[in-house]
PDB file of N, CA and C in Angstrom:
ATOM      1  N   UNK A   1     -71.953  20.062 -47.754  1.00  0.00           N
ATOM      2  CA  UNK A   1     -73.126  19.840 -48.582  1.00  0.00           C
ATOM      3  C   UNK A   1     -74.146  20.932 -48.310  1.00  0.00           C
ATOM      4  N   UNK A   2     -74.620  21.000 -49.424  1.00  0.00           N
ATOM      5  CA  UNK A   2     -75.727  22.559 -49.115  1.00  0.00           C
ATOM      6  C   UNK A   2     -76.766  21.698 -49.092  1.00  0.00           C
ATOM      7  N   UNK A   3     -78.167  22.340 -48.480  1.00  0.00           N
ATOM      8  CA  UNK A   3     -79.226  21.713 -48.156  1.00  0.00           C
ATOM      9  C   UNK A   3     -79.866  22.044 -49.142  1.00  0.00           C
ATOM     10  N   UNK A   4     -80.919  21.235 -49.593  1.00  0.00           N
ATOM     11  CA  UNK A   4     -81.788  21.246 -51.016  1.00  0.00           C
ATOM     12  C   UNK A   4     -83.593  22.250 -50.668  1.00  0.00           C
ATOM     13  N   UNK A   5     -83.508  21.712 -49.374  1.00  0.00           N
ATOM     14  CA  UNK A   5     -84.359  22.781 -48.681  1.00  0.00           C
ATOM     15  C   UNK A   5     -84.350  23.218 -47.555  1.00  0.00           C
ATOM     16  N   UNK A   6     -85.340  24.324 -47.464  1.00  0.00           N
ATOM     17  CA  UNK A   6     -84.779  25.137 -46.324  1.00  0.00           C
ATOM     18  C   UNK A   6     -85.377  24.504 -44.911  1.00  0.00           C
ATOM     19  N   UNK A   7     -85.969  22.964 -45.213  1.00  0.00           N
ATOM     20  CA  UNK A   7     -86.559  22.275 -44.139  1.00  0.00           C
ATOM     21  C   UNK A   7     -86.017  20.783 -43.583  1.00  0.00           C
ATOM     22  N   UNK A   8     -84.619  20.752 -44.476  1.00  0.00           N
ATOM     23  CA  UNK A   8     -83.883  19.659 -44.509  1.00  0.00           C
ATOM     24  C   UNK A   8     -83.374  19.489 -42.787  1.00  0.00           C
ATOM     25  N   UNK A   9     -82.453  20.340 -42.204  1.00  0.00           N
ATOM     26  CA  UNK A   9     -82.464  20.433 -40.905  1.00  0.00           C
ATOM     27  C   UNK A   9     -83.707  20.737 -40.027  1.00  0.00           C
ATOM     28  N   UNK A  10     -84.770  21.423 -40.227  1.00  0.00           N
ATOM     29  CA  UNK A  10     -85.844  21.698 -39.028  1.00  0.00           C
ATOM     30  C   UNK A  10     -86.017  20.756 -37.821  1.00  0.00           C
ATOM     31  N   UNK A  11     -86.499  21.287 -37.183  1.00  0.00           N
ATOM     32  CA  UNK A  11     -87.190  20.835 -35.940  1.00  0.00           C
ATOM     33  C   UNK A  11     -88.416  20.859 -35.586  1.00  0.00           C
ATOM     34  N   UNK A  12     -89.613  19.939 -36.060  1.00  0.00           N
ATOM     35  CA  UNK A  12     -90.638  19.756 -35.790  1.00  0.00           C
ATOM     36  C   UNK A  12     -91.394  19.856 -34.760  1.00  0.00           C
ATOM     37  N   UNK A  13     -92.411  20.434 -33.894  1.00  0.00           N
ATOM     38  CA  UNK A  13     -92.873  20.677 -32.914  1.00  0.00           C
ATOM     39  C   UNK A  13     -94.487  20.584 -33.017  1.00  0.00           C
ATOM     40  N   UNK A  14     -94.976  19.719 -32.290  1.00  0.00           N
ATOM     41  CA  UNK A  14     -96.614  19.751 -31.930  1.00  0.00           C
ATOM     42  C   UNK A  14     -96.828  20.093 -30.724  1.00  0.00           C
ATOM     43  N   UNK A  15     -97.883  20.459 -31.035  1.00  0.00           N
ATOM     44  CA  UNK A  15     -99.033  21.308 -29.896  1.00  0.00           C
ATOM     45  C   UNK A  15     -98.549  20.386 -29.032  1.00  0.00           C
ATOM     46  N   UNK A  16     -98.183  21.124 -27.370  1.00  0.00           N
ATOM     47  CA  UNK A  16     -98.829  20.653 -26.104  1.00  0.00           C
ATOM     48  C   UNK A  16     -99.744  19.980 -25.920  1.00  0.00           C
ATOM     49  N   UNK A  17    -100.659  20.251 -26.209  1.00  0.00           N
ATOM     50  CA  UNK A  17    -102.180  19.706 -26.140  1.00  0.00           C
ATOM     51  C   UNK A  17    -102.274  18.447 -26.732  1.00  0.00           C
ATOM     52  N   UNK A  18    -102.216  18.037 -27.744  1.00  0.00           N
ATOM     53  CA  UNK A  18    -102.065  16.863 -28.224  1.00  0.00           C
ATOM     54  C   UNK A  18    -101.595  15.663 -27.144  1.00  0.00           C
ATOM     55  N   UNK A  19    -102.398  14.331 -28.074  1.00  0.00           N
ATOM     56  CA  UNK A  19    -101.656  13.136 -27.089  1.00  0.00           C
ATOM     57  C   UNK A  19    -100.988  12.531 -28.020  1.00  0.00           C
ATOM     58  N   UNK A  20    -100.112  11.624 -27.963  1.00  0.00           N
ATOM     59  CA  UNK A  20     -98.825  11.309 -28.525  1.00  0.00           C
ATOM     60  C   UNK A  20     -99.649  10.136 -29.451  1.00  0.00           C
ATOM     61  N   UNK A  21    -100.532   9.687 -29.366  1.00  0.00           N
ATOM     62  CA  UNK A  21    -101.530   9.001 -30.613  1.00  0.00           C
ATOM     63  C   UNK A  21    -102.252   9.872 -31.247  1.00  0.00           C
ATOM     64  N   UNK A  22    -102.534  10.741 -30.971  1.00  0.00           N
ATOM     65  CA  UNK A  22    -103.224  11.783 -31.731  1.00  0.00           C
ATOM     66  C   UNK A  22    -102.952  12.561 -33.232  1.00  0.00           C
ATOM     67  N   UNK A  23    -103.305  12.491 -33.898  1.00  0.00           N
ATOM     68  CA  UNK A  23    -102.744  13.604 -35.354  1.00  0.00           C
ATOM     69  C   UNK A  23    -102.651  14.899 -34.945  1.00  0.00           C
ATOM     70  N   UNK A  24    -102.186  16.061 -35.250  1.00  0.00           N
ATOM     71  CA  UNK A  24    -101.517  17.345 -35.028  1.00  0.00           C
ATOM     72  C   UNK A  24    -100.988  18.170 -36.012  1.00  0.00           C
ATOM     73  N   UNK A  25    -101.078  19.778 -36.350  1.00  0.00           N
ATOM     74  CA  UNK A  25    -100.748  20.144 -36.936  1.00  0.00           C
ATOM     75  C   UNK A  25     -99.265  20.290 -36.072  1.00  0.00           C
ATOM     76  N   UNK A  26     -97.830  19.960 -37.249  1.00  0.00           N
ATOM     77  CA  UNK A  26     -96.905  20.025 -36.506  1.00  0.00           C
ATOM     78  C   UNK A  26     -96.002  21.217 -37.737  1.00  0.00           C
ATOM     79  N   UNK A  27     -95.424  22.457 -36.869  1.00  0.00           N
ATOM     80  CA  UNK A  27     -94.076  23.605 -37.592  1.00  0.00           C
ATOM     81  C   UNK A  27     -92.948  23.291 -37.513  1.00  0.00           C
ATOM     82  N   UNK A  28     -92.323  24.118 -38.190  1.00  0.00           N
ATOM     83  CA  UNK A  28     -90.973  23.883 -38.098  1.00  0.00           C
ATOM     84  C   UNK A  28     -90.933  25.607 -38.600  1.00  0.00           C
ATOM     85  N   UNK A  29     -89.930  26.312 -37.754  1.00  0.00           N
ATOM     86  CA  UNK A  29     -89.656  27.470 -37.886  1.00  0.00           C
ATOM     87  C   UNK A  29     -88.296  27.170 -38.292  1.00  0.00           C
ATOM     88  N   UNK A  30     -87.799  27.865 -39.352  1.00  0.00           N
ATOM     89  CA  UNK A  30     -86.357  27.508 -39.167  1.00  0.00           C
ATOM     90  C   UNK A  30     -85.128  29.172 -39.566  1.00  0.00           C
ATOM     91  N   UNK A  31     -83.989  29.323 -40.029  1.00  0.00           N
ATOM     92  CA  UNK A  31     -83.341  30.448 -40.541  1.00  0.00           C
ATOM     93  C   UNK A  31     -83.393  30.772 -41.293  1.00  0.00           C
ATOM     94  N   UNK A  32     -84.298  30.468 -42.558  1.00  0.00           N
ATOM     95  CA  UNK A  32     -84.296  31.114 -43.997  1.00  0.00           C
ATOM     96  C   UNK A  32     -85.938  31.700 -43.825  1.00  0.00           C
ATOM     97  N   UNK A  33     -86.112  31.965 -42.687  1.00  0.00           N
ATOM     98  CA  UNK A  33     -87.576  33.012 -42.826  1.00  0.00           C
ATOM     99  C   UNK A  33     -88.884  32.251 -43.095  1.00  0.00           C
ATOM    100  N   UNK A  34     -88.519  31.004 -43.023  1.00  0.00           N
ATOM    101  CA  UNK A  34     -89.846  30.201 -43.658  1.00  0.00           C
ATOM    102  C   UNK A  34     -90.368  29.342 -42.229  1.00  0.00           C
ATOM    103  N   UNK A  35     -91.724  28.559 -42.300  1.00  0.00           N
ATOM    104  CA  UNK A  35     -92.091  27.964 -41.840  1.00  0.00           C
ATOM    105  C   UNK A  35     -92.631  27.195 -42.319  1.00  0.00           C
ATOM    106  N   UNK A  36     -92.542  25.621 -42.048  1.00  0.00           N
ATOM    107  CA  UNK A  36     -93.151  24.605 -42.470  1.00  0.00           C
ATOM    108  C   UNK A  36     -94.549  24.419 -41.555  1.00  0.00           C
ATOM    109  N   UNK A  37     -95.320  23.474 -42.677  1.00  0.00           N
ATOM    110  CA  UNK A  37     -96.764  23.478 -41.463  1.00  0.00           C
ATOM    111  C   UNK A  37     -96.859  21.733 -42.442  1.00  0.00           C
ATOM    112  N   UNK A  38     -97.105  20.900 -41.005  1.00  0.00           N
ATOM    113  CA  UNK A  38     -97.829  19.622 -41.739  1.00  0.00           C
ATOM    114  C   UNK A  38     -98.571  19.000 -40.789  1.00  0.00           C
ATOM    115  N   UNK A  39     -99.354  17.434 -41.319  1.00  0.00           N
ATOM    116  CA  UNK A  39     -99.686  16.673 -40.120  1.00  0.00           C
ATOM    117  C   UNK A  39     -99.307  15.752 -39.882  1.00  0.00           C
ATOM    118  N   UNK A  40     -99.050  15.324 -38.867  1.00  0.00           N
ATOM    119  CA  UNK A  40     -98.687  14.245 -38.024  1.00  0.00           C
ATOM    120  C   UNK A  40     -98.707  13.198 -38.095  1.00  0.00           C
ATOM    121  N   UNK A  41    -100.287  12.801 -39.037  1.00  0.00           N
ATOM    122  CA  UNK A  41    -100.645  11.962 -39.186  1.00  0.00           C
ATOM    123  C   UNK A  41    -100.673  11.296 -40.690  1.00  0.00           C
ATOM    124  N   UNK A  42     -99.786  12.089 -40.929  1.00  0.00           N
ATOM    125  CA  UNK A  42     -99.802  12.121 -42.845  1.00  0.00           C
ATOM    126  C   UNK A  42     -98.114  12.623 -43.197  1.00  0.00           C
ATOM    127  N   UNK A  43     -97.226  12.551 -42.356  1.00  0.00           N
ATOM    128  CA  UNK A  43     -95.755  13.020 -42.527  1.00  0.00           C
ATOM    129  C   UNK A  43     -95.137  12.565 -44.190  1.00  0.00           C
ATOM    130  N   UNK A  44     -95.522  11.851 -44.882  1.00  0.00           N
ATOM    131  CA  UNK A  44     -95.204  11.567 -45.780  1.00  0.00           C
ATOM    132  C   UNK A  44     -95.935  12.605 -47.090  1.00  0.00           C
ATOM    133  N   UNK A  45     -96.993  12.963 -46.583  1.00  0.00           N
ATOM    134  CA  UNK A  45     -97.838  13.679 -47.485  1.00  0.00           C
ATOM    135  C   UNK A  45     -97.079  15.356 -47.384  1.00  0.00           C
ATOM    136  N   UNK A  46     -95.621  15.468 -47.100  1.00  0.00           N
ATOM    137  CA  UNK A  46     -95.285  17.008 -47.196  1.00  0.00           C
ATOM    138  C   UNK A  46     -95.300  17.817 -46.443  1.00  0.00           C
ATOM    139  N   UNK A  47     -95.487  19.214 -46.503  1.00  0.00           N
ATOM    140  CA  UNK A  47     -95.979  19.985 -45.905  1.00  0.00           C
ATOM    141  C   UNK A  47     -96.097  21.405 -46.773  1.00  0.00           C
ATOM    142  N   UNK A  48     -96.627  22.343 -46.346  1.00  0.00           N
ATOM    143  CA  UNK A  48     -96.618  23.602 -46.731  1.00  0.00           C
ATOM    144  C   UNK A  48     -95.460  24.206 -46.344  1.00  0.00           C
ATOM    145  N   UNK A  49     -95.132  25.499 -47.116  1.00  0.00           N
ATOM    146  CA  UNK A  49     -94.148  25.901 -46.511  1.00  0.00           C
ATOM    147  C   UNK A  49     -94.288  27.974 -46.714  1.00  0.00           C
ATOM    148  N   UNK A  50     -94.379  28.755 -45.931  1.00  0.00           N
ATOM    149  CA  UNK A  50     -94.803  29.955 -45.714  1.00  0.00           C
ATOM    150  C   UNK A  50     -93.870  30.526 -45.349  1.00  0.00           C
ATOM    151  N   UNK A  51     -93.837  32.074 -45.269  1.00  0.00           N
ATOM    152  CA  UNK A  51     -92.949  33.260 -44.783  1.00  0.00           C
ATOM    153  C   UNK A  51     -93.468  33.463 -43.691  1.00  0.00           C
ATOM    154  N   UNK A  52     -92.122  33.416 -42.589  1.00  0.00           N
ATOM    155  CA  UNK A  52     -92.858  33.900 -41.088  1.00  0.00           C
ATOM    156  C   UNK A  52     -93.654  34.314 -40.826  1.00  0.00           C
ATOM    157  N   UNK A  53     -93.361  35.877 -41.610  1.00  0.00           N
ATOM    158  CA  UNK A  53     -94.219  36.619 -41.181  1.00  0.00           C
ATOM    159  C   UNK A  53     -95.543  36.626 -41.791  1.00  0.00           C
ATOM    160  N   UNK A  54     -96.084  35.807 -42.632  1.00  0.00           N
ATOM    161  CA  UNK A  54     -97.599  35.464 -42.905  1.00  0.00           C
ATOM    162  C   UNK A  54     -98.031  34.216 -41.981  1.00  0.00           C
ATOM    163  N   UNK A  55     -97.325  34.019 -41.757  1.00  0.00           N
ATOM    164  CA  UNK A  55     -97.479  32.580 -40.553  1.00  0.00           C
ATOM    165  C   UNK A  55     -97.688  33.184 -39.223  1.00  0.00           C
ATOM    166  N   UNK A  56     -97.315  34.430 -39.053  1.00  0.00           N
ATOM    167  CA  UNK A  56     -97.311  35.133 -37.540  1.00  0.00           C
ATOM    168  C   UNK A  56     -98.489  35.622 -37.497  1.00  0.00           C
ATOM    169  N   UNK A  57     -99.182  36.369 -39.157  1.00  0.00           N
ATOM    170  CA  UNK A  57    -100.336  37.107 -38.687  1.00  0.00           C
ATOM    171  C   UNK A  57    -101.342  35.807 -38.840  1.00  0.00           C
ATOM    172  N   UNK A  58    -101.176  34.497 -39.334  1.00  0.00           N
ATOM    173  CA  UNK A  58    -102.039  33.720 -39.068  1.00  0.00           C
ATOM    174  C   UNK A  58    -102.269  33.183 -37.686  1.00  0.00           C
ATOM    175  N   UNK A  59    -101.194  32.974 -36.929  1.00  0.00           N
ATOM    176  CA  UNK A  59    -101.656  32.797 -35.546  1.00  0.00           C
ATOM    177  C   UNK A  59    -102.217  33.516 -34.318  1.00  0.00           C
ATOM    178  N   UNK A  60    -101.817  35.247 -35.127  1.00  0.00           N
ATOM    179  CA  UNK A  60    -102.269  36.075 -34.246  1.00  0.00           C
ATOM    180  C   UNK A  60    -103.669  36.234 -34.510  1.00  0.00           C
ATOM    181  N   UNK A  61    -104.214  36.426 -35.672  1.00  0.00           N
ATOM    182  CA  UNK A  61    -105.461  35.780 -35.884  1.00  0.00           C
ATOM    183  C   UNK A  61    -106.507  34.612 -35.902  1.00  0.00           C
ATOM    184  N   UNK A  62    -105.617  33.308 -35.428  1.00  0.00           N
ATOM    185  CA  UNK A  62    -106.334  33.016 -34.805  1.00  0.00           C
ATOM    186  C   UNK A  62    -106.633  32.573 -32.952  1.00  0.00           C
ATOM    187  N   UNK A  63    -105.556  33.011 -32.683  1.00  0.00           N
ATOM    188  CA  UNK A  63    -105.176  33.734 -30.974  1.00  0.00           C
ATOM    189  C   UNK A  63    -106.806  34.635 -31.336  1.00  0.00           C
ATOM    190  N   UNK A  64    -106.966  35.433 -31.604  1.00  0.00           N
ATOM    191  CA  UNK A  64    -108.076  36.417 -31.629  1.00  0.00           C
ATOM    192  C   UNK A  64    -109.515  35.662 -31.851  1.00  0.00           C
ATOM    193  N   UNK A  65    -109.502  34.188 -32.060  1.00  0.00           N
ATOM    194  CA  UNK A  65    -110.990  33.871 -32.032  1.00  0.00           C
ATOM    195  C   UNK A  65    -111.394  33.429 -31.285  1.00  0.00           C
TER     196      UNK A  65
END
């Protein structure tokens, strides 16, 4: 079966920081170059979905504030 999206397998990951009641922005990096971004607290509400590499200069920018 082929996957319908490229977020069907991912692996979701939240911040360290977070406490396990807490809401969180949570990614999913996966092999088709994309990254998912959602919250935690709203998993039903979707997510975004971006090209790595605009997802990379977003974190390196905000690493920089």
């Amino acid at each position: 079966m082929i996957n319908s999206s490229p977020l069907e397998d991912a692996i979701w990951c939240k911040s360290s920081y977070s406490r396990p009641a807490d809401g969180c922005v949570a990614v999913a990096r996966t092999s088709a170059s994309v990254v998912g971004i959602g919250d935690t607290k709203d998993p039903e509400a979707g997510c975004i979905v971006v090209p790595t590499d605009a997802f990379d200069v977003l974190v390196s920018m905000i690493r920089r504030l």
